[in-house]
Protein backbone atom coordinates (compact mmCIF):
# COMPACT_ATOMS: atom_id res chain seq x y z
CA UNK A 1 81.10 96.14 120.86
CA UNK A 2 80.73 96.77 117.49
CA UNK A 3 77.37 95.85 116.00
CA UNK A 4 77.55 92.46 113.59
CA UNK A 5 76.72 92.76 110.25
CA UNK A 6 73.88 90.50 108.27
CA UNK A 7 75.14 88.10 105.98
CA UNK A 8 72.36 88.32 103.97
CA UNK A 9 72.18 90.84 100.51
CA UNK A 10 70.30 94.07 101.58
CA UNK A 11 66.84 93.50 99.21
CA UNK A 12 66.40 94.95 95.68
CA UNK A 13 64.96 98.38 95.48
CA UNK A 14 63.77 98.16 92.17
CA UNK A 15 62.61 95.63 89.67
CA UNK A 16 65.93 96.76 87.53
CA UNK A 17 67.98 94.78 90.25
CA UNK A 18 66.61 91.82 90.82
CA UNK A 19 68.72 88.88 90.11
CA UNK A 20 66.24 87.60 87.81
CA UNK A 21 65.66 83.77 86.01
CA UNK A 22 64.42 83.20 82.34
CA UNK A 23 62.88 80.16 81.67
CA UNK A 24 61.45 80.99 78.27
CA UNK A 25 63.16 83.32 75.69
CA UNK A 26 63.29 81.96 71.96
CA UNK A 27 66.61 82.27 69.90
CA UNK A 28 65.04 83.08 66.53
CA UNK A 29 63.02 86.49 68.08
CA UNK A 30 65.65 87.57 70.22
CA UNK A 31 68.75 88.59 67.88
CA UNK A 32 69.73 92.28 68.50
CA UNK A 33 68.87 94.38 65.76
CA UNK A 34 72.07 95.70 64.96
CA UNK A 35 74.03 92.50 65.14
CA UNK A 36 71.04 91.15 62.80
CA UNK A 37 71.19 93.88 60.29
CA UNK A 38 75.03 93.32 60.02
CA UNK A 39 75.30 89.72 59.65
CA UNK A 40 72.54 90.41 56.46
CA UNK A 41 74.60 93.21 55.50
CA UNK A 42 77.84 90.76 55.50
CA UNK A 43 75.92 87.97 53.64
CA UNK A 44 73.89 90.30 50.88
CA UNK A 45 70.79 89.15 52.84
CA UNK A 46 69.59 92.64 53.50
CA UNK A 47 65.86 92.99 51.85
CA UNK A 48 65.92 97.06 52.63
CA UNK A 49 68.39 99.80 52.56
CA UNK A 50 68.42 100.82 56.23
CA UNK A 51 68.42 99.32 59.93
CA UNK A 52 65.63 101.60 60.41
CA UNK A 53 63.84 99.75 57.52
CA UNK A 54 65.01 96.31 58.91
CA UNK A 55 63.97 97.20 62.88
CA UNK A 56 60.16 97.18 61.38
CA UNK A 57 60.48 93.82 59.75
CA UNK A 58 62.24 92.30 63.17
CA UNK A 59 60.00 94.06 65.73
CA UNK A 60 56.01 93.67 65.73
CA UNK A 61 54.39 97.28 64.95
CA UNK A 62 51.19 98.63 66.80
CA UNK A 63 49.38 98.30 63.87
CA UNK A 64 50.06 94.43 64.03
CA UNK A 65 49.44 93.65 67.47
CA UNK A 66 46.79 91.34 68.38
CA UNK A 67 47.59 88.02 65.67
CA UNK A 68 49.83 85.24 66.45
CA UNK A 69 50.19 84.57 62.66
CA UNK A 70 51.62 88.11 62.06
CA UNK A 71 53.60 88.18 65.33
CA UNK A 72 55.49 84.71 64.05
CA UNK A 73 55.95 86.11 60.41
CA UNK A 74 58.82 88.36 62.71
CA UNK A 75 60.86 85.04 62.36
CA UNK A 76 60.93 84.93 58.78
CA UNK A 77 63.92 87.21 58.31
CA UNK A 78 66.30 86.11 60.74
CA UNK A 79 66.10 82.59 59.26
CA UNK A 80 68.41 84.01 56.67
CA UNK A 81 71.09 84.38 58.75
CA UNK A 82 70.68 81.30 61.34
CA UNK A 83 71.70 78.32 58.98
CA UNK A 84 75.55 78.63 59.09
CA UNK A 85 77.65 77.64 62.52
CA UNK A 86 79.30 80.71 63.11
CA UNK A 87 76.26 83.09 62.80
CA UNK A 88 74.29 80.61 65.10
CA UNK A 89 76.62 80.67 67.97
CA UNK A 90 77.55 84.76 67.58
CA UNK A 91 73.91 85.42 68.03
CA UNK A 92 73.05 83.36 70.85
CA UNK A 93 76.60 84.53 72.43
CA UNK A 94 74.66 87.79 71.92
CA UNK A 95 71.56 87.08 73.27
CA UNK A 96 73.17 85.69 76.36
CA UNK A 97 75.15 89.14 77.02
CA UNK A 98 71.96 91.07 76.48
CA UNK A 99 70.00 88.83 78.98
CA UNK A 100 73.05 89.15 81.77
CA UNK A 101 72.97 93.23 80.98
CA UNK A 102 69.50 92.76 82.68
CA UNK A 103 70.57 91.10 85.62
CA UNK A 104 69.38 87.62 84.35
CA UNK A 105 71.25 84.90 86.21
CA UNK A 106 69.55 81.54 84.78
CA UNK A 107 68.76 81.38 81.53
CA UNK A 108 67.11 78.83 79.53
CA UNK A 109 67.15 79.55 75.98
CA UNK A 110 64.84 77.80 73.22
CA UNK A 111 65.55 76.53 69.50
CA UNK A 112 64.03 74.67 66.95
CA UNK A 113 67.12 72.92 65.12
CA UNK A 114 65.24 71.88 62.43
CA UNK A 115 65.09 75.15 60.89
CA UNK A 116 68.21 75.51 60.70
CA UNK A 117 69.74 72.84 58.31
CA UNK A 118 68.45 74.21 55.00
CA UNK A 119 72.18 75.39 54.36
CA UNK A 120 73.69 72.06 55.16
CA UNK A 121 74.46 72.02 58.78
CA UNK A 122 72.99 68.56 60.96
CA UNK A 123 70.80 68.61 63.73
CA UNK A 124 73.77 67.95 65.74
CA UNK A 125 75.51 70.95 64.14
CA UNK A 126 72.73 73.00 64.78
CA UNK A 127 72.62 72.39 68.50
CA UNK A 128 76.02 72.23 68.76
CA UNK A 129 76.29 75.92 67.29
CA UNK A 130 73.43 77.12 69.91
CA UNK A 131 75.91 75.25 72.88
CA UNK A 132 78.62 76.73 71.62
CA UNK A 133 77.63 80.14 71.72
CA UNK A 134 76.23 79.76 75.09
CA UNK A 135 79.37 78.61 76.32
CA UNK A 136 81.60 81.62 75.01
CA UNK A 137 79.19 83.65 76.77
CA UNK A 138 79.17 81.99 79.98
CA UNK A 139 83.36 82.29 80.00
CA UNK A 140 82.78 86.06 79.75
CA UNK A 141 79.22 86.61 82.49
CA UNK A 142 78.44 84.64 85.47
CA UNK A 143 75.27 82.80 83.95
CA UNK A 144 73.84 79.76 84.38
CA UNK A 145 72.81 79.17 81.08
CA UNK A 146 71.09 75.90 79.04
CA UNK A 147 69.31 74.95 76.15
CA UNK A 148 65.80 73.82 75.21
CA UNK A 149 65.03 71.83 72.23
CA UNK A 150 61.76 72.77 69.89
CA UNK A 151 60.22 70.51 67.73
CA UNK A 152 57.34 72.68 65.36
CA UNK A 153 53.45 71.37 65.33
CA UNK A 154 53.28 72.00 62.22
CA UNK A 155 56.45 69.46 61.13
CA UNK A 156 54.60 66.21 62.73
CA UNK A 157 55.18 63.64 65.43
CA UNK A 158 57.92 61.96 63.32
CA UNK A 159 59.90 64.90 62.98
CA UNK A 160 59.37 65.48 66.78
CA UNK A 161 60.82 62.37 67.82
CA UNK A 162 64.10 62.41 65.70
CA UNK A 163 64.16 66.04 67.64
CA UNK A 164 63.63 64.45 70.68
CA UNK A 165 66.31 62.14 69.92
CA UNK A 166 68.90 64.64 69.26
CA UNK A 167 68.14 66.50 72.02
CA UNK A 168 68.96 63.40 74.22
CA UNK A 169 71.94 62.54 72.48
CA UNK A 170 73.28 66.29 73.15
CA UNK A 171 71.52 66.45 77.14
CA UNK A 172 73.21 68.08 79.57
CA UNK A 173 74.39 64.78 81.54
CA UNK A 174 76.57 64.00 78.44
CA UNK A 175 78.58 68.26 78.49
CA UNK A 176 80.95 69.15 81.00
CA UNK A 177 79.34 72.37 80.23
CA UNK A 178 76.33 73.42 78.93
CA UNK A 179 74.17 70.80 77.05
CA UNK A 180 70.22 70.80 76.51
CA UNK A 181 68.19 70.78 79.37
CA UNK A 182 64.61 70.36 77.83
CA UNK A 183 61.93 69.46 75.28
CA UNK A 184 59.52 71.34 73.82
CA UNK A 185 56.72 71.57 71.61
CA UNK A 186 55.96 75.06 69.79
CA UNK A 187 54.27 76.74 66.53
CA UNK A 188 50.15 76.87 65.46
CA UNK A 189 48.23 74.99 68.03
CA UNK A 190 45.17 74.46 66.15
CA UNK A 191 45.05 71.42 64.44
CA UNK A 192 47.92 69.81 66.21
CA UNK A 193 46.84 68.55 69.74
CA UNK A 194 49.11 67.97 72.14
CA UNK A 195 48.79 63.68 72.83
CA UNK A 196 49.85 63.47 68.58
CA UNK A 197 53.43 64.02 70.11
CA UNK A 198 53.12 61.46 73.05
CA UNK A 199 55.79 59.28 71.61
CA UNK A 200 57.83 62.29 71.40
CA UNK A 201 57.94 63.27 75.23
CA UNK A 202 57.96 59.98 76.13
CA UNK A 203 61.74 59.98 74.64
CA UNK A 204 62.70 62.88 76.01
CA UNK A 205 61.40 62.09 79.19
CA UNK A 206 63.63 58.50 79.49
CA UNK A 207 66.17 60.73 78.03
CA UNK A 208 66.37 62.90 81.19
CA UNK A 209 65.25 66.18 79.62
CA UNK A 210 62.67 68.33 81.23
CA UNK A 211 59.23 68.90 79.69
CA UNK A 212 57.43 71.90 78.95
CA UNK A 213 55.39 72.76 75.98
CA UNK A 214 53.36 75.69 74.00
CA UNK A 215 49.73 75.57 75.19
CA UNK A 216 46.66 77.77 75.75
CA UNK A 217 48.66 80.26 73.70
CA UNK A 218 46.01 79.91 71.18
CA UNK A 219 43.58 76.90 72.20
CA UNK A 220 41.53 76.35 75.09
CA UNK A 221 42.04 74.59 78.14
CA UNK A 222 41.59 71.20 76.47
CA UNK A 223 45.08 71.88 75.64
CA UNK A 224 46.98 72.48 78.73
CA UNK A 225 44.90 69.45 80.20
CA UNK A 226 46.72 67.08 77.23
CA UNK A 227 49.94 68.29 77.70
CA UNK A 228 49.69 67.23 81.37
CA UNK A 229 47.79 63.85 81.10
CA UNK A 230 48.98 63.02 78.25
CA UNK A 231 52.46 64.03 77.41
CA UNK A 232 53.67 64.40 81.51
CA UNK A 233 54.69 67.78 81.50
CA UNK A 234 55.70 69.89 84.34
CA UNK A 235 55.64 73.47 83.03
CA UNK A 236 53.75 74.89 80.53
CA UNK A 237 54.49 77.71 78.09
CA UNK A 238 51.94 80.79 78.04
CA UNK A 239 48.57 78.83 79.66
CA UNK A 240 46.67 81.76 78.79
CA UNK A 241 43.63 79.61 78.30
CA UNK A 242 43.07 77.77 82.01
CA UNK A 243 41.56 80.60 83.80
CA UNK A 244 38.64 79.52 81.92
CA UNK A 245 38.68 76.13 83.95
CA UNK A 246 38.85 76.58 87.31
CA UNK A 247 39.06 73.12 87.47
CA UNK A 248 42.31 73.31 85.91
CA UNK A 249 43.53 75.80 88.03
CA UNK A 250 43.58 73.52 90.58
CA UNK A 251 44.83 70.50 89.26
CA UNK A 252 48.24 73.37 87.75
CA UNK A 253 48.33 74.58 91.86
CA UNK A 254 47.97 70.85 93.42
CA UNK A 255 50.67 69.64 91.31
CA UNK A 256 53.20 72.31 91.39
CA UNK A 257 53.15 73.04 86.92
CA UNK A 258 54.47 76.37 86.27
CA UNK A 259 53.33 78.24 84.04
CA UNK A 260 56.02 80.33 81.68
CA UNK A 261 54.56 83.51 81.23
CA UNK A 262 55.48 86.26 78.92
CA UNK A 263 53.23 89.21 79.90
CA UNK A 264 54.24 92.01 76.77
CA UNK A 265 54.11 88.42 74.05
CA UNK A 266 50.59 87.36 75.25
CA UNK A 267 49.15 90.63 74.36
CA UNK A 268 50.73 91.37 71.21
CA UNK A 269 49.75 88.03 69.91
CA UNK A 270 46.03 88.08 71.06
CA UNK A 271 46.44 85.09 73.79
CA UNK A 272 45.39 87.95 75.87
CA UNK A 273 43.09 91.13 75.13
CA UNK A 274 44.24 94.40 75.70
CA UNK A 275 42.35 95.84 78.80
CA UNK A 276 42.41 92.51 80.33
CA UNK A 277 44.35 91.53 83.60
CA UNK A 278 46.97 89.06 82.75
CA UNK A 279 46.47 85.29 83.50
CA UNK A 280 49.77 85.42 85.98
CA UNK A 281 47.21 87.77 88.74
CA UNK A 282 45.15 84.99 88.69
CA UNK A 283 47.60 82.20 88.70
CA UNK A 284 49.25 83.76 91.80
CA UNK A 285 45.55 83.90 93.58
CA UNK A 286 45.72 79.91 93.04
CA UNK A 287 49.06 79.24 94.23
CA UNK A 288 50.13 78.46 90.95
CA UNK A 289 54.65 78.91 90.26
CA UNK A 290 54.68 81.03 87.81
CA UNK A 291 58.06 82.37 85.96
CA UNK A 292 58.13 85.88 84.29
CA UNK A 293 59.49 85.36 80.71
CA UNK A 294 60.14 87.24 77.46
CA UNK A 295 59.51 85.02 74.85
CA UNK A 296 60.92 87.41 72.26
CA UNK A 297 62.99 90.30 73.14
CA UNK A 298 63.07 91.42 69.71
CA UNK A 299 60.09 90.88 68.17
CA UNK A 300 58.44 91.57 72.00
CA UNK A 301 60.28 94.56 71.85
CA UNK A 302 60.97 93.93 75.26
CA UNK A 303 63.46 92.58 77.60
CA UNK A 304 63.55 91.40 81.37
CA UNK A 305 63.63 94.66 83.16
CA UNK A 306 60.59 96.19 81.07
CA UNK A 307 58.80 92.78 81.83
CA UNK A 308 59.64 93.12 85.57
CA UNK A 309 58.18 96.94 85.29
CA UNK A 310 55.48 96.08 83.70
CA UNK A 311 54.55 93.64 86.32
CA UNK A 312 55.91 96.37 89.12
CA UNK A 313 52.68 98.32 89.02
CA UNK A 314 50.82 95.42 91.15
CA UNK A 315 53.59 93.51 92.66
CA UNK A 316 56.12 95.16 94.98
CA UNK A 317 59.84 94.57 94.24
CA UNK A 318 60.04 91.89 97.11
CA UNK A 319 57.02 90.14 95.34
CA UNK A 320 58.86 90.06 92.13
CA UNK A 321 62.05 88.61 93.82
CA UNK A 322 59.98 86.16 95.37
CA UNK A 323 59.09 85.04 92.19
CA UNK A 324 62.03 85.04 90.35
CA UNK A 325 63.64 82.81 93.19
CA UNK A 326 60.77 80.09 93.37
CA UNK A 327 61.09 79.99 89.58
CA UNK A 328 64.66 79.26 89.93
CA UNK A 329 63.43 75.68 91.36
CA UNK A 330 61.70 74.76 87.86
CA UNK A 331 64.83 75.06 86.06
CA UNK A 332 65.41 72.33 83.71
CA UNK A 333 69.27 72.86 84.55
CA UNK A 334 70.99 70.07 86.62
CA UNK A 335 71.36 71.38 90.41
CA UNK A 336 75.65 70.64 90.32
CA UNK A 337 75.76 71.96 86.83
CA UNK A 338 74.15 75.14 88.35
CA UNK A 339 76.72 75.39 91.13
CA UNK A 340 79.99 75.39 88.75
């Protein structure tokens, strides 16, 4: 009698193989180099002679680790490209491609559409352009892809709820394909507490979008605390800040908020100092979900498999998988739009 095999996939052996979900991993900071260089090249956009010269304005050098402010001046250039339909979609086809090269199989990618009509296009247009090149990469890769929609602190509430509106009005329940999943709220915290965009979430939430938001990035707990009470969320982006409130801690574990966390990001921009543990140790000692995330695989200088590696020297491979799969749960993608 021959001996039956197990249906089940033998495990990963390395962090490289893990089937692996992305729940946060911005457009803007994630355009290859060399497909950003020639698109500039195409347009006359180029402000240096080489792609050598142009990889040190896209990626963050060592000797500007450790601000936020200099780590978002890395979106500056690609702006120049982003604000015409075509571009849009080519480089979020290409950011899709790169993700699936390192065995990412859910991907939620982020945009602020706002930033993106100083050529002409709409909001609609905008989004449209980030669906559309989402799509064409999803024809080519088994993904599960979608799209969350930013609105920028630094723009205002009003701003944020037209964003909000959009977002609805383009929300997955309305695509046979891929439409946008979520709502978000991103840029300089200071200054721009979380309950000013109450109005703003509330929309998105009768909308049917998910909710997640940029806190403790660069503000304390008080932060993370408003964008729960306040604005309903149910993950939060970066949360650096709570493990200074153990309090807090709790109230992320009891209620199940994950916490999007992009180990290589947090330490380039200062959330976390160097020679410091990251946050995701101790939100894993709490029972906190927690999802391992890029944020910016260009400007990070990163991608999914380094993150993974980085992570590898604590967690075992079965650890990692572990996480990626709970993760998976906190998508903002619909459950039947996930199985097509």
């Amino acid at each position: 009698m021959g001996v039956k095999k197990s249906s089940q996939k033998p495990a990963p052996s390395h962090p490289s193989r893990i089937q692996k979900v992305e729940l946060h991993q911005h457009v803007d900071g994630s355009i290859p180099v060399a497909l950003a260089w020639k698109l500039m090249k195409r347009h006359g956009l180029n402000p240096v002679e080489t792609m050598t010269q142009m990889e040190k304005l896209l990626i963050l050098q060592d000797q500007e680790m450790g601000s936020l402010l200099r780590y978002l001046d890395k979106f500056h250039y690609p702006l120049w490209i982003t604000q015409f339909y075509e571009n849009i979609a080519r480089v979020v086809e290409a950011i899709v491609e790169e993700a699936h090269r390192n065995h990412v199989r859910l991907l939620e990618l982020r945009y602020s559409p706002v930033i993106h009509t100083f050529a002409g296009l709409t909001l609609r247009q905008t989004i449209s352009a980030a669906l559309s090149g989402i799509n064409r990469a999803k024809k080519r890769f088994p993904i599960q892809a979608g799209l969350i929609v930013i609105a920028m602190r630094q723009h205002g509430p009003h701003i944020a709820k037209i964003l909000a509106r959009s977002a609805v009005s383009e929300g997955q329940q309305f695509h046979g394909r891929t439409g946008v999943v979520g709502f978000d709220v991103a840029g300089l915290e200071r200054g721009n507490p979380p309950k000013l965009f109450k109005e703003a979430y509330a929309i998105a939430r009768i909308g049917g979008l998910g909710l997640t938001i940029h806190a403790g990035e660069d503000e304390g707990p008080q932060a993370i605390w408003q964008a729960i009470d306040d604005l309903g969320v149910t993950r939060v982006g970066h949360g650096c800040s709570s493990v200074r409130d153990k309090v807090l801690l709790r109230r992320l574990a009891r209620d199940k908020i994950l916490i999007e966390c992009c180990i290589t990001s947090n330490y380039q921009t200062g959330a976390v100092k160097r020679g410091r543990p990251h946050p995701i140790f101790t939100f894993l000692e709490y029972g906190i979900p927690v999802a391992i995330c890029t944020d910016n695989t260009t400007v990070s200088g990163t991608n999914q498999t380094l993150e993974n590696n980085r992570l590898g020297r604590r967690l075992s491979v079965s650890q990692l998988a572990m996480i990626h799969q709970d993760a998976r749960h906190y998508s903002f993608i619909q459950t039947e739009q996930r199985n097509t």
